[in-house]
Protein backbone atom coordinates (compact mmCIF):
# COMPACT_ATOMS: atom_id res chain seq x y z
CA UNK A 1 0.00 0.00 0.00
CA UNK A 2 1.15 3.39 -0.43
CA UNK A 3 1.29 6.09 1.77
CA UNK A 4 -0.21 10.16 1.02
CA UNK A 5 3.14 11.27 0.36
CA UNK A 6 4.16 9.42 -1.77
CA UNK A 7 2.95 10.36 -5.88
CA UNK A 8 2.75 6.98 -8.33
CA UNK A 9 4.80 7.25 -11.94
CA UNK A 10 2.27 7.00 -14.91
CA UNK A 11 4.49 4.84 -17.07
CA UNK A 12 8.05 3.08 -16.52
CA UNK A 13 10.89 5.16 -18.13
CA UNK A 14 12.71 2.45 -19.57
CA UNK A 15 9.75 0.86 -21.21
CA UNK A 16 6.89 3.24 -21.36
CA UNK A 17 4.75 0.51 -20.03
CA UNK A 18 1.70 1.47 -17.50
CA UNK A 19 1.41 -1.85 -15.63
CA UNK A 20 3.74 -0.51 -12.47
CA UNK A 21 3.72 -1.77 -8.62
CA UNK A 22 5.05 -0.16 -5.23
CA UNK A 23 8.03 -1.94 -4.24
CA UNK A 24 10.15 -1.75 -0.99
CA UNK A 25 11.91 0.93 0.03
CA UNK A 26 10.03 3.36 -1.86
CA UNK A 27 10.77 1.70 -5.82
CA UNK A 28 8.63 0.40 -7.86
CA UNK A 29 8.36 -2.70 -10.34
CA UNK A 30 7.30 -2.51 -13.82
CA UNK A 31 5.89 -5.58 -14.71
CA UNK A 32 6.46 -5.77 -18.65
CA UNK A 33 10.21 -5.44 -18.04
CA UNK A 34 10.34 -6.14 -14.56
CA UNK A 35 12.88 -3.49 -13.95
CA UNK A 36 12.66 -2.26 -10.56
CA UNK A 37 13.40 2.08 -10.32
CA UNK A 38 12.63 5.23 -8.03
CA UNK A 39 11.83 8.73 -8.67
CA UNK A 40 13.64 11.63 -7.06
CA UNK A 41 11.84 15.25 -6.65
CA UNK A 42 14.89 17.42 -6.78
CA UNK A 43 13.03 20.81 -6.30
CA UNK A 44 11.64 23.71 -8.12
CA UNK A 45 13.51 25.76 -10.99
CA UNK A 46 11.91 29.23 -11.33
CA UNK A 47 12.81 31.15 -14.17
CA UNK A 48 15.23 34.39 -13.64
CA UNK A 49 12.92 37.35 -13.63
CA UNK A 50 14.49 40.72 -14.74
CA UNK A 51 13.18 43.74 -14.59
């Protein structure tokens, strides 16, 4: 089961398949390719602003 925080990938990036499952330790499984990955939020770019 997964928890509120954390958000669920749409598709697997070395596939594109949509068939995906929460692993341990926060991964998660894609089940064509049965590559296991996780996704990192780095942070927010905001553009320079000059005025």
């Amino acid at each position: 089961m997964t928890s509120p925080e954390r958000a669920a990938p749409y598709y697997c990036p070395y596939c594109g398949d949509e068939d995906l499952r929460p692993e341990e330790k926060g991964g998660w499984l894609c089940s064509a390719c049965r590559r296991v990955f996780s996704v990192k939020f780095l942070g927010l770019s905001l553009p320079e602003v000059s005025r």
